[in-house]
N, C-alpha and C. Protein backbone atom coordinates (compact mmCIF):
# COMPACT_ATOMS: atom_id res chain seq x y z
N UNK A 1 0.84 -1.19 0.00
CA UNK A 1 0.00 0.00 0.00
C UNK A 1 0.88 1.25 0.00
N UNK A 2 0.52 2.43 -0.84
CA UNK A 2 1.42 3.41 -0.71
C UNK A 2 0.73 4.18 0.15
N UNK A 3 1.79 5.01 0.64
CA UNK A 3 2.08 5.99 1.98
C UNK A 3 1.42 7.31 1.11
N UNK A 4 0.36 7.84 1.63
CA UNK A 4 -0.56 9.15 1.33
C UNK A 4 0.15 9.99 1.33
N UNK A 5 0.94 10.39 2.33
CA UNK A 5 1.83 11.44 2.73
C UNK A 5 2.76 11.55 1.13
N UNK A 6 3.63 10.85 0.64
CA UNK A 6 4.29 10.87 -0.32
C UNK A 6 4.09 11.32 -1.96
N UNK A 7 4.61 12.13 -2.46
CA UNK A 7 4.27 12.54 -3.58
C UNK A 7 4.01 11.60 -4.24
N UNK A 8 3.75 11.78 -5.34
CA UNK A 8 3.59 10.79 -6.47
C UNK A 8 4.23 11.37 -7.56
N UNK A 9 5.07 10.96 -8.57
CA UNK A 9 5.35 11.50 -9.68
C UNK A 9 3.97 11.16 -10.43
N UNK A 10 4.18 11.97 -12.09
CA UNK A 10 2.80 12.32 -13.23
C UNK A 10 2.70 10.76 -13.20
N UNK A 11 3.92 10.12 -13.50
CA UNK A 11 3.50 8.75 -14.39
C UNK A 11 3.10 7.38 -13.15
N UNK A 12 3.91 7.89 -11.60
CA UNK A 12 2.97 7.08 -10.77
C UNK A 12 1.91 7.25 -10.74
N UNK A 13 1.34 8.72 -11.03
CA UNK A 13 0.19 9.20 -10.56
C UNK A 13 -0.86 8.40 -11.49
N UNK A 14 -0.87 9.04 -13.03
CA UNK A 14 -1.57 8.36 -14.06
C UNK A 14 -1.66 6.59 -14.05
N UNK A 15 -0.57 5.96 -13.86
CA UNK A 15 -0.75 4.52 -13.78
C UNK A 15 -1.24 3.80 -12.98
N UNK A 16 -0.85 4.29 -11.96
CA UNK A 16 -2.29 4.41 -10.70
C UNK A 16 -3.71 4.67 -10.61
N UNK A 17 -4.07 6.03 -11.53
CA UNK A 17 -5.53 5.81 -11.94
C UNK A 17 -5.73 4.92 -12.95
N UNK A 18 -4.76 4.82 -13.68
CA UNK A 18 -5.16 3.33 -14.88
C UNK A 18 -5.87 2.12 -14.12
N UNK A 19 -4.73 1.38 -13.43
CA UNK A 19 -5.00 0.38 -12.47
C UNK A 19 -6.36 0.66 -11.34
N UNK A 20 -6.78 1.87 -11.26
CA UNK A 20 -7.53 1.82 -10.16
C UNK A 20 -9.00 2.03 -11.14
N UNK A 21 -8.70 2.84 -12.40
CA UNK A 21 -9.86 2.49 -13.32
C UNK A 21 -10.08 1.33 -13.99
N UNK A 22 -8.84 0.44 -14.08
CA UNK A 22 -8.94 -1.05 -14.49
C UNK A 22 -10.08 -2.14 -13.34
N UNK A 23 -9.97 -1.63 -12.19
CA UNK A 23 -10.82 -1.93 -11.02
C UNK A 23 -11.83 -2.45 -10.98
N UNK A 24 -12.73 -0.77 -11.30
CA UNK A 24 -13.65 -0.30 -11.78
C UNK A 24 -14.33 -0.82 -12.21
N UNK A 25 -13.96 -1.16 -13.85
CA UNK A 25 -13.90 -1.66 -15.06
C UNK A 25 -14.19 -3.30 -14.69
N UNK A 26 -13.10 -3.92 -13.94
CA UNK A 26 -13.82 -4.97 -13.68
C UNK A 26 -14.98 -5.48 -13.02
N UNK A 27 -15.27 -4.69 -12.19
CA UNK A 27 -16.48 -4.89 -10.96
C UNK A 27 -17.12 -4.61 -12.06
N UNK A 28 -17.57 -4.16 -13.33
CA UNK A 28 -18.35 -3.60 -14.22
C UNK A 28 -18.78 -5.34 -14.82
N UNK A 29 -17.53 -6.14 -14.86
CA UNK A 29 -17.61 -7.76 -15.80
C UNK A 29 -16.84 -7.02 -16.95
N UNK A 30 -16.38 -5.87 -16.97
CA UNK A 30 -15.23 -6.33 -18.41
C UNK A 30 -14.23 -6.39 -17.83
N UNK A 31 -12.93 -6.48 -18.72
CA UNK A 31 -11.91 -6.99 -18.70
C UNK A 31 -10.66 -5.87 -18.90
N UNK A 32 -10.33 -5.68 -17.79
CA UNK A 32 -9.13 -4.70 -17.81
C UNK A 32 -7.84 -4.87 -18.43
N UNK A 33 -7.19 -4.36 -19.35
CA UNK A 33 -6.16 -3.84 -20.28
C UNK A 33 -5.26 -3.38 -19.42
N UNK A 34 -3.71 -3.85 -18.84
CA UNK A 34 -2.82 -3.00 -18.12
C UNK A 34 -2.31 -1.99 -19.02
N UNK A 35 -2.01 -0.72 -18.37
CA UNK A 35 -1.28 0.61 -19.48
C UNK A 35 -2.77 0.83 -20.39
N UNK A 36 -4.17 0.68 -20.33
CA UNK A 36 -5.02 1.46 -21.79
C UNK A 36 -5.28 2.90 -21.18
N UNK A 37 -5.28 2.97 -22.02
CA UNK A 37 -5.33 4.64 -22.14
C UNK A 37 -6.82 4.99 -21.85
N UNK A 38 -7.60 4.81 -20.82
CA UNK A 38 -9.30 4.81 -20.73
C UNK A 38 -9.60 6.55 -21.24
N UNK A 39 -9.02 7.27 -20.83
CA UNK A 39 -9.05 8.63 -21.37
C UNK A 39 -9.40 8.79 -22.90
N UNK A 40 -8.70 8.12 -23.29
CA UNK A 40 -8.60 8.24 -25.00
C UNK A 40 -10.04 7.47 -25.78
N UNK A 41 -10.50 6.64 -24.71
CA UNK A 41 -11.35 5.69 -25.27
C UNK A 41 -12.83 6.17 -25.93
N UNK A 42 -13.26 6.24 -26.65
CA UNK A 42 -14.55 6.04 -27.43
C UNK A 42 -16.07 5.36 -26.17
N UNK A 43 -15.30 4.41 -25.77
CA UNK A 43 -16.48 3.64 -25.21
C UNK A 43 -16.95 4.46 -23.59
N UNK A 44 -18.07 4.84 -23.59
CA UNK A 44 -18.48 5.40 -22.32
C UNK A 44 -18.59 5.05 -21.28
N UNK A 45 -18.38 3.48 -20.66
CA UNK A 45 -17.94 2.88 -19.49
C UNK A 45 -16.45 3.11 -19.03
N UNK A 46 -15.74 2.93 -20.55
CA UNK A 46 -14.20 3.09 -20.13
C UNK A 46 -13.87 4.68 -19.72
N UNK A 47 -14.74 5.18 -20.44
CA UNK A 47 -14.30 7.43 -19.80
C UNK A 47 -14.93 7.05 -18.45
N UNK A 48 -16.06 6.42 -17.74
CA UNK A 48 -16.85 6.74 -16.75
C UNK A 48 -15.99 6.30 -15.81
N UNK A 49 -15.41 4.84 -16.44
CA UNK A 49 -13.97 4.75 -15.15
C UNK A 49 -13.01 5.17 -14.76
N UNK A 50 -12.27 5.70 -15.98
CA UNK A 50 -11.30 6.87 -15.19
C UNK A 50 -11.56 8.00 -14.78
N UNK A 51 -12.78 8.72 -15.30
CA UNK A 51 -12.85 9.54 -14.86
C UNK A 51 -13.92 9.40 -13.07
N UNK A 52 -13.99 8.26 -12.74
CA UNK A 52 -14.27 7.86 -11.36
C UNK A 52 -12.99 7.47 -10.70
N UNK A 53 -12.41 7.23 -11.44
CA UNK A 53 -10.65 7.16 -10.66
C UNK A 53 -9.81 9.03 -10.41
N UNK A 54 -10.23 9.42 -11.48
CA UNK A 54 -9.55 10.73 -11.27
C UNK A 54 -10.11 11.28 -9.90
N UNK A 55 -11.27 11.06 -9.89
CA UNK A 55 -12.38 12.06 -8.83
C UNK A 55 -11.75 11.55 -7.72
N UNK A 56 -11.34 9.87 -7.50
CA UNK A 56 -10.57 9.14 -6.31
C UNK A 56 -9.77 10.04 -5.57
N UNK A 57 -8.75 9.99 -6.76
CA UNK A 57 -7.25 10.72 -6.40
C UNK A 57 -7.67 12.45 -6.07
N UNK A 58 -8.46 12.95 -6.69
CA UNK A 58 -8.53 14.22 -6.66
C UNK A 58 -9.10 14.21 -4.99
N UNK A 59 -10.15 13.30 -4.46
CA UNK A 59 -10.52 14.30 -2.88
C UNK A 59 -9.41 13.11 -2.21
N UNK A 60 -8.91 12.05 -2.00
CA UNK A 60 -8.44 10.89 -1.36
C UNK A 60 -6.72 11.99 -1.36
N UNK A 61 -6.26 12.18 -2.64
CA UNK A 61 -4.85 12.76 -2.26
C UNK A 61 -4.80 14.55 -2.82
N UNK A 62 -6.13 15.10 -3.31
CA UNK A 62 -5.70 16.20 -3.64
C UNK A 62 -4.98 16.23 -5.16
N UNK A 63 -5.18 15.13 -6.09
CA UNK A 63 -4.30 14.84 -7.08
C UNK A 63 -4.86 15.19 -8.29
N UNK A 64 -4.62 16.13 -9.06
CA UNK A 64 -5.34 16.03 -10.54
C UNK A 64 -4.57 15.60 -11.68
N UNK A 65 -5.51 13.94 -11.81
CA UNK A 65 -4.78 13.13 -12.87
C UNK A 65 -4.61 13.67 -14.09
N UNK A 66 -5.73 14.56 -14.58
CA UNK A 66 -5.37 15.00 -16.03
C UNK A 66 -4.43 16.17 -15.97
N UNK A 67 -4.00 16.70 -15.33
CA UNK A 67 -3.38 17.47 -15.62
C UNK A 67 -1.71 16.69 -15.78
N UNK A 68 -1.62 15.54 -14.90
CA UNK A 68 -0.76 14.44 -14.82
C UNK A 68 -0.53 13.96 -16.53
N UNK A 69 -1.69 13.81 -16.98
CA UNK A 69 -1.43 12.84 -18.06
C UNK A 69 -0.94 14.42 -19.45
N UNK A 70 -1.77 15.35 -19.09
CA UNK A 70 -1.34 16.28 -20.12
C UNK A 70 0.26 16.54 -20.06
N UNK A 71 0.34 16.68 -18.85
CA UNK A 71 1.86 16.75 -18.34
C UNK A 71 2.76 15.72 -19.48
N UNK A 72 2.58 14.64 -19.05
CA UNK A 72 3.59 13.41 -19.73
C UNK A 72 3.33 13.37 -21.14
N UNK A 73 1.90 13.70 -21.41
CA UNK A 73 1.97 13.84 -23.10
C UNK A 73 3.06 15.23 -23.82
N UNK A 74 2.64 16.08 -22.71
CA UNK A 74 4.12 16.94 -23.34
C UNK A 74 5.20 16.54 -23.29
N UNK A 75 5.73 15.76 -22.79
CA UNK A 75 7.05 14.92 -22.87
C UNK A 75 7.62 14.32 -24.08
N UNK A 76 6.11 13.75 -24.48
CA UNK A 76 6.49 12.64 -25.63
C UNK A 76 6.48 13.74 -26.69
């Protein structure tokens, strides 16, 4: 379990809501994809889960994932 107190870097941060929207996603009966990009997705269960993972991180650590993921896309 990670320690709250501790930062997170963008790409712990984002892969973390992946996995925690992969969750989600399963309690749903589909089938979670490690690393998919649910953001990017077309299908409206897969946006509803990350973006129920973002909302997580946002009151649980104060964290805003998209700004995380815009972050690392400027990278690439």
């Amino acid at each position: 379990m990670r320690n709250l107190d501790k930062p997170m870097t963008n790409r712990e941060l984002v892969d973390a809501a992946i996995e925690l929207a992969g969750e989600f996603y399963a309690m749903q009966g589909y089938t979670h994809r490690a690393g998919f990009k649910y953001w990017e997705s077309p299908h409206p269960q897969e946006q509803l889960v990350f973006e129920m993972a973002c909302r997580a991180f946002e009151v649980i650590r104060g964290s805003d994932v998209m700004d995380a993921v815009a972050d690392l896309e400027d990278e690439e």
